[in-house]
Structure formats: C-alpha cells, structure tokens
PDB file of N, CA and C in Angstrom:
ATOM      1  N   UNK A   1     -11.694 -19.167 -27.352  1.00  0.00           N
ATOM      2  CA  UNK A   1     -11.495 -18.638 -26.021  1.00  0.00           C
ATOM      3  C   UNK A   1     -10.354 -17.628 -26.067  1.00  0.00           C
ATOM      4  N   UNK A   2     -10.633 -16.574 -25.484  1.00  0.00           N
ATOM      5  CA  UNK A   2      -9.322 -15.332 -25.740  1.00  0.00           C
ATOM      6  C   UNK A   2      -8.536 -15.284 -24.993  1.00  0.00           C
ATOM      7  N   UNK A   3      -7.283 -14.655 -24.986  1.00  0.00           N
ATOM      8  CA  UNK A   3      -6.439 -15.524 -23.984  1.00  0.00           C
ATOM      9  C   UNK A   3      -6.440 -14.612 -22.728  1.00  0.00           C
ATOM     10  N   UNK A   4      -5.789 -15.186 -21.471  1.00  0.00           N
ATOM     11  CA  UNK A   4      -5.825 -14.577 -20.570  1.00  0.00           C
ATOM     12  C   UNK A   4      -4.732 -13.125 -20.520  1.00  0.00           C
ATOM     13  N   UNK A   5      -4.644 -12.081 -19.630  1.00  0.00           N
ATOM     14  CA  UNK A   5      -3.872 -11.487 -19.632  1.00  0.00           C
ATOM     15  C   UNK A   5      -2.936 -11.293 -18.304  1.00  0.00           C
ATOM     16  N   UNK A   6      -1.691 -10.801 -17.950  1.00  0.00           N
ATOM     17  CA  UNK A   6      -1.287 -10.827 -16.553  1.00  0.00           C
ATOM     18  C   UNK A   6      -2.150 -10.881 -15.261  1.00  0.00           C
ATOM     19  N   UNK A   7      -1.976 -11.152 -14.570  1.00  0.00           N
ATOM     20  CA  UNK A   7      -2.746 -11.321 -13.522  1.00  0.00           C
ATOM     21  C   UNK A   7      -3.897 -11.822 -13.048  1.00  0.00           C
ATOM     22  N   UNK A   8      -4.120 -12.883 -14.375  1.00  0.00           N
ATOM     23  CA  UNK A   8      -5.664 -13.481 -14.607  1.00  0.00           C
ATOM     24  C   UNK A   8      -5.721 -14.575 -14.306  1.00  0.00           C
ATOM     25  N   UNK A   9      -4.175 -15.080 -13.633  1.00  0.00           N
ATOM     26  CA  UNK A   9      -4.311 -16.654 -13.186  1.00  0.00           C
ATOM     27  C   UNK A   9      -3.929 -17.578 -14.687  1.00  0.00           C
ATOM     28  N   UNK A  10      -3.449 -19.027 -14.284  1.00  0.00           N
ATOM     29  CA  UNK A  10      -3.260 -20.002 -14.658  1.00  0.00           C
ATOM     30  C   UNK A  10      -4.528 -21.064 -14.738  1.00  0.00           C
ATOM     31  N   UNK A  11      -4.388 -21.765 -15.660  1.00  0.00           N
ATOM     32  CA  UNK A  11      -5.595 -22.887 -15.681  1.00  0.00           C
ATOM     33  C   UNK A  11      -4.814 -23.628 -16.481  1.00  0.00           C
ATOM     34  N   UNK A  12      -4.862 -24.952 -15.971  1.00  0.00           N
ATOM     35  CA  UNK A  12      -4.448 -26.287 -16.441  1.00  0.00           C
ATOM     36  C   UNK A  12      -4.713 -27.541 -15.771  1.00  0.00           C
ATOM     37  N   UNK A  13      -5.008 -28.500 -16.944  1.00  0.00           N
ATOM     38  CA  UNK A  13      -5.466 -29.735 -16.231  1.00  0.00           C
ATOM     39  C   UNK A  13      -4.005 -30.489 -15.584  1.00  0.00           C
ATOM     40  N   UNK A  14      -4.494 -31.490 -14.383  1.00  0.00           N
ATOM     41  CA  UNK A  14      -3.447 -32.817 -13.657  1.00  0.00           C
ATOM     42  C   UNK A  14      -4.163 -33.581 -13.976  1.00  0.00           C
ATOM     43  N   UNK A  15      -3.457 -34.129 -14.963  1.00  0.00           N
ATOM     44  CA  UNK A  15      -3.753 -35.837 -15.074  1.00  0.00           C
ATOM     45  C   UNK A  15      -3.682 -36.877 -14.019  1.00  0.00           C
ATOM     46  N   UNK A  16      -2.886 -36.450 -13.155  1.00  0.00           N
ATOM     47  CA  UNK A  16      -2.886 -37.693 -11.921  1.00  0.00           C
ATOM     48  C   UNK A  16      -3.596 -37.320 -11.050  1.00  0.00           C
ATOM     49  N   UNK A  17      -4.143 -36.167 -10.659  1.00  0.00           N
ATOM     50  CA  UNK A  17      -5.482 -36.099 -10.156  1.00  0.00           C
ATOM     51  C   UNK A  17      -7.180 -35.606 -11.096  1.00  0.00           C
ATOM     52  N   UNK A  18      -7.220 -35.834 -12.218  1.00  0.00           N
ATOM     53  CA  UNK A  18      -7.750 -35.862 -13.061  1.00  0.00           C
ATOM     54  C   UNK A  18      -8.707 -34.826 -12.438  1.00  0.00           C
ATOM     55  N   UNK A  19      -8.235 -33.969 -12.527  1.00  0.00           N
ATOM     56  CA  UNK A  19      -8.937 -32.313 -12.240  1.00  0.00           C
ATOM     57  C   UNK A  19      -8.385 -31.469 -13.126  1.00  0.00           C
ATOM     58  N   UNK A  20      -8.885 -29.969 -12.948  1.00  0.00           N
ATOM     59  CA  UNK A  20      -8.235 -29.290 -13.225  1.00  0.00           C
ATOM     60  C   UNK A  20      -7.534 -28.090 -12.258  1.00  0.00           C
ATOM     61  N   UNK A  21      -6.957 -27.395 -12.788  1.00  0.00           N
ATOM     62  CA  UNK A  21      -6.191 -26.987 -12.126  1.00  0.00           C
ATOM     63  C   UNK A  21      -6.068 -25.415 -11.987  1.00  0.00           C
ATOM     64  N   UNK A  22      -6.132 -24.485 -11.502  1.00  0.00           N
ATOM     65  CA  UNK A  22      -5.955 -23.048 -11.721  1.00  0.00           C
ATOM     66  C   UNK A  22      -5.156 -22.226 -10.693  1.00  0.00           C
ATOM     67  N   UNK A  23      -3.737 -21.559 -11.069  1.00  0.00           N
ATOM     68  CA  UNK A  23      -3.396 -20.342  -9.756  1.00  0.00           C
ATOM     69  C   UNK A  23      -3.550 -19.317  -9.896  1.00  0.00           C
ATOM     70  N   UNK A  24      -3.362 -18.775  -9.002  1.00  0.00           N
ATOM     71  CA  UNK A  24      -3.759 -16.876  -9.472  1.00  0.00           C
ATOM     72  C   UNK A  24      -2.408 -16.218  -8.073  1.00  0.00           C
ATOM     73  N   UNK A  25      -1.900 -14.937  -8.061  1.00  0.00           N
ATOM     74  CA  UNK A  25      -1.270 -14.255  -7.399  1.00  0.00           C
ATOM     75  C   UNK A  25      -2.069 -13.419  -6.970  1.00  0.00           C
ATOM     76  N   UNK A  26      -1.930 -13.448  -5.269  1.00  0.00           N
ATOM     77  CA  UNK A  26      -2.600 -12.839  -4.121  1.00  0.00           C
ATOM     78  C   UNK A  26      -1.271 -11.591  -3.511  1.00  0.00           C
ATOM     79  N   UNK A  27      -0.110 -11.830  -4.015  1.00  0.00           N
ATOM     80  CA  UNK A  27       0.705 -10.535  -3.650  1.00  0.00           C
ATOM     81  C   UNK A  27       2.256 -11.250  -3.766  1.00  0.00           C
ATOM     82  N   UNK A  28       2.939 -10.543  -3.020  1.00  0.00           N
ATOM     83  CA  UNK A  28       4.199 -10.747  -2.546  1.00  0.00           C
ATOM     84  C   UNK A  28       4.539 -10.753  -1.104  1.00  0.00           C
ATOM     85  N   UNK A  29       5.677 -12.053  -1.101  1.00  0.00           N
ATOM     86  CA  UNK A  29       5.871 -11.780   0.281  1.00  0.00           C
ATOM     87  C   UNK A  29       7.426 -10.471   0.342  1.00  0.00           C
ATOM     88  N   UNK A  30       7.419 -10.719   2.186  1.00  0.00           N
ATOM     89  CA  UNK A  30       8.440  -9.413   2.546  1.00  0.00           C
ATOM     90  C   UNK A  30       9.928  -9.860   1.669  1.00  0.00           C
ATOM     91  N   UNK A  31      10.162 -10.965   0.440  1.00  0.00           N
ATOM     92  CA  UNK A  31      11.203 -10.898  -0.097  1.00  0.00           C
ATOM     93  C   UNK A  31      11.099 -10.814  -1.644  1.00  0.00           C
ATOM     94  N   UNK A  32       9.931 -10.204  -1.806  1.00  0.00           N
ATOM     95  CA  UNK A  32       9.500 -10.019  -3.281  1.00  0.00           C
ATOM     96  C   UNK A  32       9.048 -11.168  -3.945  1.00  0.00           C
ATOM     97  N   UNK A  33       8.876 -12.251  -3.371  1.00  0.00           N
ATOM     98  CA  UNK A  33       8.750 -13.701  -4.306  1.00  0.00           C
ATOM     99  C   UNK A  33       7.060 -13.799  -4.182  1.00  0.00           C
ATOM    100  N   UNK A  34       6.489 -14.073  -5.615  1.00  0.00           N
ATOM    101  CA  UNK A  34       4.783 -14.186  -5.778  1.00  0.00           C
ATOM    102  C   UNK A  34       4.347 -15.057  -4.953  1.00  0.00           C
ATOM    103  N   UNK A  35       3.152 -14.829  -3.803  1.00  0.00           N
ATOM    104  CA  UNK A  35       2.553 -15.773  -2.935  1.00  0.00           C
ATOM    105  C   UNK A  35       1.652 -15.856  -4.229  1.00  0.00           C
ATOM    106  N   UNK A  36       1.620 -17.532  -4.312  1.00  0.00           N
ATOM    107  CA  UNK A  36       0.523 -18.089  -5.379  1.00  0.00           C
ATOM    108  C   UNK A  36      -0.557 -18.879  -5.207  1.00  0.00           C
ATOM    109  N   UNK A  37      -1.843 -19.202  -5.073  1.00  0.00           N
ATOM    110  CA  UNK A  37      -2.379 -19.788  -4.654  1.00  0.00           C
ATOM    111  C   UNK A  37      -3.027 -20.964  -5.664  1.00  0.00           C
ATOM    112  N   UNK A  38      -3.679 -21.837  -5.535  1.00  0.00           N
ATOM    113  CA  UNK A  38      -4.280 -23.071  -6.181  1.00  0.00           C
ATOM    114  C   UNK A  38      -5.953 -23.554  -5.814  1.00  0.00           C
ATOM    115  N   UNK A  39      -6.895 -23.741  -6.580  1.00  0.00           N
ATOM    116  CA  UNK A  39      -7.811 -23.674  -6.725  1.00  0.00           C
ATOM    117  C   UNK A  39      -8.103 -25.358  -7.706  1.00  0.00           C
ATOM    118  N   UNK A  40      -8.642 -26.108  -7.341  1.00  0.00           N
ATOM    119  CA  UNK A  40      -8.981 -26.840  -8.613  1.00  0.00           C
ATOM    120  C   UNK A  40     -10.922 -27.667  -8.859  1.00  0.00           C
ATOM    121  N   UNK A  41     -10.737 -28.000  -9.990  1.00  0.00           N
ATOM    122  CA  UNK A  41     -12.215 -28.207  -9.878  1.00  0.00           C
ATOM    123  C   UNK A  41     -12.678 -29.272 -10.722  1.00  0.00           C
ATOM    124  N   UNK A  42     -13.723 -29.458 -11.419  1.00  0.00           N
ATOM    125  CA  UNK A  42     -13.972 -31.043 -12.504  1.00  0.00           C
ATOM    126  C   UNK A  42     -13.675 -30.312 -13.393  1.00  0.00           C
ATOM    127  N   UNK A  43     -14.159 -28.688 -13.990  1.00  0.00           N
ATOM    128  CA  UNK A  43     -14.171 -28.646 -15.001  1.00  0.00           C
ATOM    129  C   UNK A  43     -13.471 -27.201 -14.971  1.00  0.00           C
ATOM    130  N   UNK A  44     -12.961 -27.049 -16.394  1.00  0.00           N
ATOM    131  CA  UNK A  44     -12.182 -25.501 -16.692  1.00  0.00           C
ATOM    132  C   UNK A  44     -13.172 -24.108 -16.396  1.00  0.00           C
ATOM    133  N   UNK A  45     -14.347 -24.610 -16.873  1.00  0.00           N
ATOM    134  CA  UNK A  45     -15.159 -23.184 -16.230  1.00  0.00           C
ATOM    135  C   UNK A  45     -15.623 -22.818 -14.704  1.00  0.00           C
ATOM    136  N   UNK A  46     -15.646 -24.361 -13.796  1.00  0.00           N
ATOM    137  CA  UNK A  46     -15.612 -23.964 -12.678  1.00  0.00           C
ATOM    138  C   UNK A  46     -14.384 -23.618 -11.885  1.00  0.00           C
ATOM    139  N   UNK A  47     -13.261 -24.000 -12.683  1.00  0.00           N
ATOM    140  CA  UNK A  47     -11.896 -22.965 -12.092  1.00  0.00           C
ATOM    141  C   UNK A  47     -11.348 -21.728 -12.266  1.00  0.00           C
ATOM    142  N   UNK A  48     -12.182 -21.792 -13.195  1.00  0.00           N
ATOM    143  CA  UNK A  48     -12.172 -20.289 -14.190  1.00  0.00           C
ATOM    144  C   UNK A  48     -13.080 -19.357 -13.069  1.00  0.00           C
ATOM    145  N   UNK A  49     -14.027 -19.799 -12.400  1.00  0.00           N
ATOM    146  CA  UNK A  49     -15.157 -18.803 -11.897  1.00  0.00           C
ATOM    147  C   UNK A  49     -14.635 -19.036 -10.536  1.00  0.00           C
ATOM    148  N   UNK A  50     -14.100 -20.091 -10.242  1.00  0.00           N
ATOM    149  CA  UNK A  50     -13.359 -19.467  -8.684  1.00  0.00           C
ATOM    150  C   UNK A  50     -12.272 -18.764  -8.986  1.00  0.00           C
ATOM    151  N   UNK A  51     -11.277 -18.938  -9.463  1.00  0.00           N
ATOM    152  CA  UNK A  51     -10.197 -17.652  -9.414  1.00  0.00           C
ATOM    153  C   UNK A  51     -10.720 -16.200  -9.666  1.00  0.00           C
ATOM    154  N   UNK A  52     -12.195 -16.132 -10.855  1.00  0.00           N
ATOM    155  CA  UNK A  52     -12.613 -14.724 -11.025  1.00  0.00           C
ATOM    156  C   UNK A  52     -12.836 -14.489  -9.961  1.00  0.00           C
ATOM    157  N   UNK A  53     -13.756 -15.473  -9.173  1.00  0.00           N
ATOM    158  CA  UNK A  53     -14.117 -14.767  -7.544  1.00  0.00           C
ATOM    159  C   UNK A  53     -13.064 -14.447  -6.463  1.00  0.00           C
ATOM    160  N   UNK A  54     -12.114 -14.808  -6.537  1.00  0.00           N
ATOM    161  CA  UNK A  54     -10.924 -14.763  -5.956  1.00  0.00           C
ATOM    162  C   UNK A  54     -10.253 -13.639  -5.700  1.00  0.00           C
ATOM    163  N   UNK A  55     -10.186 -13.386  -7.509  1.00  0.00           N
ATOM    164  CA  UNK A  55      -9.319 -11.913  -7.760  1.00  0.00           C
ATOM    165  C   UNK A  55     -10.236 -10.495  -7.108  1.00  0.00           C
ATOM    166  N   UNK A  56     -11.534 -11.222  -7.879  1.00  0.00           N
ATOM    167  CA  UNK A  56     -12.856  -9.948  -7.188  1.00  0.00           C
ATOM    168  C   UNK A  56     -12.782  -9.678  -5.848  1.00  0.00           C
ATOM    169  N   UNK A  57     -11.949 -10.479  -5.417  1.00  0.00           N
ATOM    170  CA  UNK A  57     -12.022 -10.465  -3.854  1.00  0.00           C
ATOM    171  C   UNK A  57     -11.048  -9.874  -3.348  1.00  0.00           C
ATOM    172  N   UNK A  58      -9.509 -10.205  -3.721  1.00  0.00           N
ATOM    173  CA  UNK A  58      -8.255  -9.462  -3.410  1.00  0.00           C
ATOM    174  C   UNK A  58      -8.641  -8.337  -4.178  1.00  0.00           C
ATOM    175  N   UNK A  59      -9.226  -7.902  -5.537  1.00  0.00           N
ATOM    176  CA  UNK A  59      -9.352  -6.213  -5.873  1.00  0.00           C
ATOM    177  C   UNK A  59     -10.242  -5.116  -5.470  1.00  0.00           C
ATOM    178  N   UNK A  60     -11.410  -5.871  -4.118  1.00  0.00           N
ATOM    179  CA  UNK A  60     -12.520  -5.361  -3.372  1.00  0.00           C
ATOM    180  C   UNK A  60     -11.742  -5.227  -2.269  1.00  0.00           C
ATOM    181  N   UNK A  61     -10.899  -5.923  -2.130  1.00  0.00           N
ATOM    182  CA  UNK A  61      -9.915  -5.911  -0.514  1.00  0.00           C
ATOM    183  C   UNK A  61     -10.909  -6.466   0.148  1.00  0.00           C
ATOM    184  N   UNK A  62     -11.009  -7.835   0.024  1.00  0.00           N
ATOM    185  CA  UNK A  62     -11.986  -8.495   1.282  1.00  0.00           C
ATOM    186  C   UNK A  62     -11.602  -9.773   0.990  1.00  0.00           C
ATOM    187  N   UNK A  63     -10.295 -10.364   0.265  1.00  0.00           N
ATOM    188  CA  UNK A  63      -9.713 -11.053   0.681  1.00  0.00           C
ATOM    189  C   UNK A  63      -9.319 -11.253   1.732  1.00  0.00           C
ATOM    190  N   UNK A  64      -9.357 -12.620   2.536  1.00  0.00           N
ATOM    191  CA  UNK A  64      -8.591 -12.716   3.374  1.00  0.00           C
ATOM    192  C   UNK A  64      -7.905 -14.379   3.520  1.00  0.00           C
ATOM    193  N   UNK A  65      -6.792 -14.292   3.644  1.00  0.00           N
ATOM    194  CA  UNK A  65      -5.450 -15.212   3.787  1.00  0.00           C
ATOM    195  C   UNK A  65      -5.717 -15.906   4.644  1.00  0.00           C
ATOM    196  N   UNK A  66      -5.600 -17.590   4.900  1.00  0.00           N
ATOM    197  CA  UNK A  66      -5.337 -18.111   6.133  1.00  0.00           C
ATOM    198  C   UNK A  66      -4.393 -17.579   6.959  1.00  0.00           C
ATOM    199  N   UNK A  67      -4.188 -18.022   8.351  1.00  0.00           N
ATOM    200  CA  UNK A  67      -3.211 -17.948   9.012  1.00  0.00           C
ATOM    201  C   UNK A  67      -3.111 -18.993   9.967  1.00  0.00           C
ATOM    202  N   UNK A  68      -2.407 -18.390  11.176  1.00  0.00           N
ATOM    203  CA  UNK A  68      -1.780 -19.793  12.062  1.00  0.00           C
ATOM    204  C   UNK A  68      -2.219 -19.068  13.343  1.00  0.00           C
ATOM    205  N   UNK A  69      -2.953 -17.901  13.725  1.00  0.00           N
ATOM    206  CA  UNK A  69      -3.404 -17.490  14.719  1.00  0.00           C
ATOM    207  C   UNK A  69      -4.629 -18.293  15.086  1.00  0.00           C
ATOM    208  N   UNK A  70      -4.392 -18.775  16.617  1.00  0.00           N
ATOM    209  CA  UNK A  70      -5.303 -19.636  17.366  1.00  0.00           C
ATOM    210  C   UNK A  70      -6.565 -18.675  17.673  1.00  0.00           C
ATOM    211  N   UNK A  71      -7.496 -19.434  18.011  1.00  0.00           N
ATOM    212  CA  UNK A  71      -8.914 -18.719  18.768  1.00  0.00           C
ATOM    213  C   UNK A  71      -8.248 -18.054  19.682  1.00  0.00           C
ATOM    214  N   UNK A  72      -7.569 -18.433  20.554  1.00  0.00           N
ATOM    215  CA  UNK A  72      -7.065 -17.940  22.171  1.00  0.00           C
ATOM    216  C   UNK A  72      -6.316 -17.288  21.805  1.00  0.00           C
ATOM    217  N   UNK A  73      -5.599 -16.799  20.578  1.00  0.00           N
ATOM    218  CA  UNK A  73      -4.536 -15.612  20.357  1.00  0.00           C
ATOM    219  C   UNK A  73      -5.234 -14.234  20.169  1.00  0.00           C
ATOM    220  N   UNK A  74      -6.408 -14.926  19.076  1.00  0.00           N
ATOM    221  CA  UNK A  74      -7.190 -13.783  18.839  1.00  0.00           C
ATOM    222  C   UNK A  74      -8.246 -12.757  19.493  1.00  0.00           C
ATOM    223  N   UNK A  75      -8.578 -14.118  21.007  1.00  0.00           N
ATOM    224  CA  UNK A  75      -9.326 -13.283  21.805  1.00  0.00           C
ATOM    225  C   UNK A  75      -8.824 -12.335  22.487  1.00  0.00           C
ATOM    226  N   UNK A  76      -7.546 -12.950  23.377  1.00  0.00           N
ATOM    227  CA  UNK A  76      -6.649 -12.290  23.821  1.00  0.00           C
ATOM    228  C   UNK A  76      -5.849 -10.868  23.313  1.00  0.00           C
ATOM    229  N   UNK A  77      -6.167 -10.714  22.120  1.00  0.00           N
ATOM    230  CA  UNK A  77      -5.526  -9.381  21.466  1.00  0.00           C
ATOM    231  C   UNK A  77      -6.501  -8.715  21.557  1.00  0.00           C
ATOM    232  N   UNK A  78      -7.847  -9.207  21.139  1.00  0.00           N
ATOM    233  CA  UNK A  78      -8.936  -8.483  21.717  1.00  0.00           C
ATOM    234  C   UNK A  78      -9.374  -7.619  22.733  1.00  0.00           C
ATOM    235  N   UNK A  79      -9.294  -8.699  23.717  1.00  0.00           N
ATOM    236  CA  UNK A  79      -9.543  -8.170  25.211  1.00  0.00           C
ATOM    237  C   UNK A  79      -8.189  -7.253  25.459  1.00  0.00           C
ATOM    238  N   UNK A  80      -7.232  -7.676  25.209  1.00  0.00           N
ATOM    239  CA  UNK A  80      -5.557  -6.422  24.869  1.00  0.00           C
ATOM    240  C   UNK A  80      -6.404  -5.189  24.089  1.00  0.00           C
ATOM    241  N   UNK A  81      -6.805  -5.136  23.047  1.00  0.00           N
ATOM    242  CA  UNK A  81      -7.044  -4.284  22.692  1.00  0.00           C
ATOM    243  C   UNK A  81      -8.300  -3.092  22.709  1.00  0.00           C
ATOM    244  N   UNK A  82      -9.189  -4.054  23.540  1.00  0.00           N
ATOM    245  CA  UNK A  82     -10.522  -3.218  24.182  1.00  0.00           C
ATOM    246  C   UNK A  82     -10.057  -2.166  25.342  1.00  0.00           C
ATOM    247  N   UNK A  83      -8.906  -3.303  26.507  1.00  0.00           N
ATOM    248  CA  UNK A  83      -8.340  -2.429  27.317  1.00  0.00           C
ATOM    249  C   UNK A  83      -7.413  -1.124  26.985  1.00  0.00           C
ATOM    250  N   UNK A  84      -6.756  -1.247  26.284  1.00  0.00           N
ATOM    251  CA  UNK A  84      -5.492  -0.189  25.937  1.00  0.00           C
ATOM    252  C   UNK A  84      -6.630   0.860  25.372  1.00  0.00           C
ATOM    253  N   UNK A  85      -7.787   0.789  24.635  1.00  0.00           N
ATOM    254  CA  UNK A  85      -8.577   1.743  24.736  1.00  0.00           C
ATOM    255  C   UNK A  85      -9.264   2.216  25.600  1.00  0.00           C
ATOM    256  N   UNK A  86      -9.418   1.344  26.576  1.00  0.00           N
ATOM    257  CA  UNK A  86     -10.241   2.048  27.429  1.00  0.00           C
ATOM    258  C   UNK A  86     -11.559   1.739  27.540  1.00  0.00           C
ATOM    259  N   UNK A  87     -11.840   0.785  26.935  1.00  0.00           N
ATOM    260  CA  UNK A  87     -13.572   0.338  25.853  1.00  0.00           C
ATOM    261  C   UNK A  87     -14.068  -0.864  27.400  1.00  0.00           C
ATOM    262  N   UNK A  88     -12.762  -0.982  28.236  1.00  0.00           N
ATOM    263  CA  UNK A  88     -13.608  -2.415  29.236  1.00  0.00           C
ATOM    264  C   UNK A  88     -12.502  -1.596  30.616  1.00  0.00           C
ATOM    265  N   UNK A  89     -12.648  -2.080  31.267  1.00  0.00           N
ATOM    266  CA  UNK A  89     -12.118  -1.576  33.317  1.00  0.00           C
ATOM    267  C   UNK A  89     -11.367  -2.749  33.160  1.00  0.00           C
ATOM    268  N   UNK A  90     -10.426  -2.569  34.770  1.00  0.00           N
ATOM    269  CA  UNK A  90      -9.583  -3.783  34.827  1.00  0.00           C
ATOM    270  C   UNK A  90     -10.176  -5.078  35.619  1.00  0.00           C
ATOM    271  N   UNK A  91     -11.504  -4.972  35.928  1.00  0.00           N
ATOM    272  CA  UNK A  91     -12.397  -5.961  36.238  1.00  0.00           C
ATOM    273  C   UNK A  91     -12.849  -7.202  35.133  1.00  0.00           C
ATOM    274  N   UNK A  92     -13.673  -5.943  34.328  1.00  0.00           N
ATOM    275  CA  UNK A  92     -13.435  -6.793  33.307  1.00  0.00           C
ATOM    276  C   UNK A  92     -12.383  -7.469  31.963  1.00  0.00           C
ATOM    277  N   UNK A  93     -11.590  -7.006  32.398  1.00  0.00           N
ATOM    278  CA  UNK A  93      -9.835  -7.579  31.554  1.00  0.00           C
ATOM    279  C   UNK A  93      -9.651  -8.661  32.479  1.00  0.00           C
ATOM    280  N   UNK A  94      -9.940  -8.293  33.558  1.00  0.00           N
ATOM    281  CA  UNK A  94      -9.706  -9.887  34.270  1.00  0.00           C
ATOM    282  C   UNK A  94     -10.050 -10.709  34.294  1.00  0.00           C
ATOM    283  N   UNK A  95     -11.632 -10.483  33.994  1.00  0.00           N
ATOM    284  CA  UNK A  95     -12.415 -11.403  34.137  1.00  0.00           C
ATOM    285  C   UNK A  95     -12.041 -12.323  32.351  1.00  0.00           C
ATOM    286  N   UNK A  96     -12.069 -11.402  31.580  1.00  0.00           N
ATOM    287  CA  UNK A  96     -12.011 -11.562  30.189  1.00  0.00           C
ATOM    288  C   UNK A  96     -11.024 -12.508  30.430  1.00  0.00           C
ATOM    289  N   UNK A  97      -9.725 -12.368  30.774  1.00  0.00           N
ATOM    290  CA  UNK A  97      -8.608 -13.221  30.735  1.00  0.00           C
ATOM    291  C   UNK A  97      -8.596 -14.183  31.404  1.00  0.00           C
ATOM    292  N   UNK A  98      -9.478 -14.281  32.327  1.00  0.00           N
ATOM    293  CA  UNK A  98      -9.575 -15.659  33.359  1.00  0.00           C
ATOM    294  C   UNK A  98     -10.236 -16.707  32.425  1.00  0.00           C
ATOM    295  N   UNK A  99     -11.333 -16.060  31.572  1.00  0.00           N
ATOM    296  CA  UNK A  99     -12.432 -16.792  31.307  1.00  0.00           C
ATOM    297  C   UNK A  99     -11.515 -17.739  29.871  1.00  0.00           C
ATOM    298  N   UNK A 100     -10.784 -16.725  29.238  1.00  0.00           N
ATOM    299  CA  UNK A 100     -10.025 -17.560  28.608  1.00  0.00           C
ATOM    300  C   UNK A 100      -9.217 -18.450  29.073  1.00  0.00           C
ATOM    301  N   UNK A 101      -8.561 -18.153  29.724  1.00  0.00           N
ATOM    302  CA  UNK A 101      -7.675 -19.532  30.266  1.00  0.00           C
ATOM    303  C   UNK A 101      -8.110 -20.466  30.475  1.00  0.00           C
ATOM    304  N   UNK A 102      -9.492 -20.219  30.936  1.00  0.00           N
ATOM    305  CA  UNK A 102     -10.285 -21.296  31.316  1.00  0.00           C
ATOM    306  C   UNK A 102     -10.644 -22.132  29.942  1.00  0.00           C
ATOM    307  N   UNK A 103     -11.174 -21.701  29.176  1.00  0.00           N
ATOM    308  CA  UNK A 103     -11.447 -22.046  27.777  1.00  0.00           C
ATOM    309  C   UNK A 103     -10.206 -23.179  27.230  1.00  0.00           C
ATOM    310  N   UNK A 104      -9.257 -22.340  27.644  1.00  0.00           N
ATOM    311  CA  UNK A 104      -7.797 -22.858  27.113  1.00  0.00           C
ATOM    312  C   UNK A 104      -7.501 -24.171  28.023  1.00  0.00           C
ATOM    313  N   UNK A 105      -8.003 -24.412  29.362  1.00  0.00           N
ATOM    314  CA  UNK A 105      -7.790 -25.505  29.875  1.00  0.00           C
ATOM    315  C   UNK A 105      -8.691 -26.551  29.412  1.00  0.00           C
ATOM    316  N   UNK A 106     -10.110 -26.043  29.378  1.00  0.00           N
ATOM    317  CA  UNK A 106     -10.643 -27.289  28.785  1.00  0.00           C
ATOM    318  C   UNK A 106     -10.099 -27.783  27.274  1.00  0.00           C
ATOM    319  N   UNK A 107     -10.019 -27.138  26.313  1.00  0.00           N
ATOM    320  CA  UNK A 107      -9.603 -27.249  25.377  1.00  0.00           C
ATOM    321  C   UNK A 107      -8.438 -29.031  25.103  1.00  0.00           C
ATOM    322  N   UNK A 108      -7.404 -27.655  25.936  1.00  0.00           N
ATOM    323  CA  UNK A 108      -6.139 -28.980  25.868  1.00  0.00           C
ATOM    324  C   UNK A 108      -6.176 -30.239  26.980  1.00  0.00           C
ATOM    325  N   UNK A 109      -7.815 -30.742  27.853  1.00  0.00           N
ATOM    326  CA  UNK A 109      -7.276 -31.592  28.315  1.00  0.00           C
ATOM    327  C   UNK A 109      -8.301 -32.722  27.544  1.00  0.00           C
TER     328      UNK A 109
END
C-alpha cells in the first residue's frame, strides 16, 4: 500500500471501539488552527473511500459543514432576503413572517 501524501487524511484503527478510524482537514478556522474531521468504519477500505469522498467534495466545493442554524433562522433570512430584493411586497413578508411564528409556536409547545 503506498503511502499517503499531505492532505490525504489519517487512517487508524481504536481498539476500544474496535473500528477504524480516519481524519482528513476541511480548512482552518479564523485563528489558523486545522478544523479536522473524523469518519470511522469496520474496515480500512471503507474509511479510506469515505474520506476520498469527502475530500472530492471539499475540492468540487460542495462540501458542506454542519452548523447550529435553526429551520426558523433560515427561513427568516430568506423571507429577509427575498424582501431586500424586492423578489416578494410587504404583504407577503408579512404574511411570510406571521406564518413562521406560527410554525415556531407550534413547534415549542
């Protein structure tokens, strides 16, 4: 097996979870330190073929990162951002925003 080169990710087995194991680097954050991610699987070639798909993915740019943005954050920037173009009236921004709240009440009770 030939060896890997920079940026090709890590692979190694955990014995205490008797998997294996693989990371790869998805970038840096705003203080220069490697955001790293973790992948694991039964066997070395199926960790091997998710990180390839991984990287294929951050070097196609169609990676995409979890986050901590709610449904109701994201609609809301939406409907923010249909209006500031111009793309909906202030009828329907209202309506848009009512309908969420509404969403948002059932939600949390």
């Amino acid at each position: 097996m030939a060896k890997k080169g920079n940026g090709e990710g890590t692979i190694y087995f955990v014995p205490s979870r008797k998997r294996w194991c693989g990371q790869y680097v998805i970038g840096r954050d705003d203080n220069g330190k490697l955001i790293r991610k973790t992948v694991y699987g039964k066997t070395r070639k199926e960790v091997s073929e998710k990180i390839n798909e991984h990287l294929t993915e951050i070097k196609n740019k169609e990676y995409i990162d979890k986050n901590d943005i709610t449904l109701s954050e994201l609609m809301k920037n939406r409907v923010n951002l249909q209006y500031e173009l111009k793309q909906i009236k202030d009828v329907s921004y209202k309506r848009n925003m009512d309908t969420i709240k509404s969403i948002e009440k059932i939600c949390l009770n």
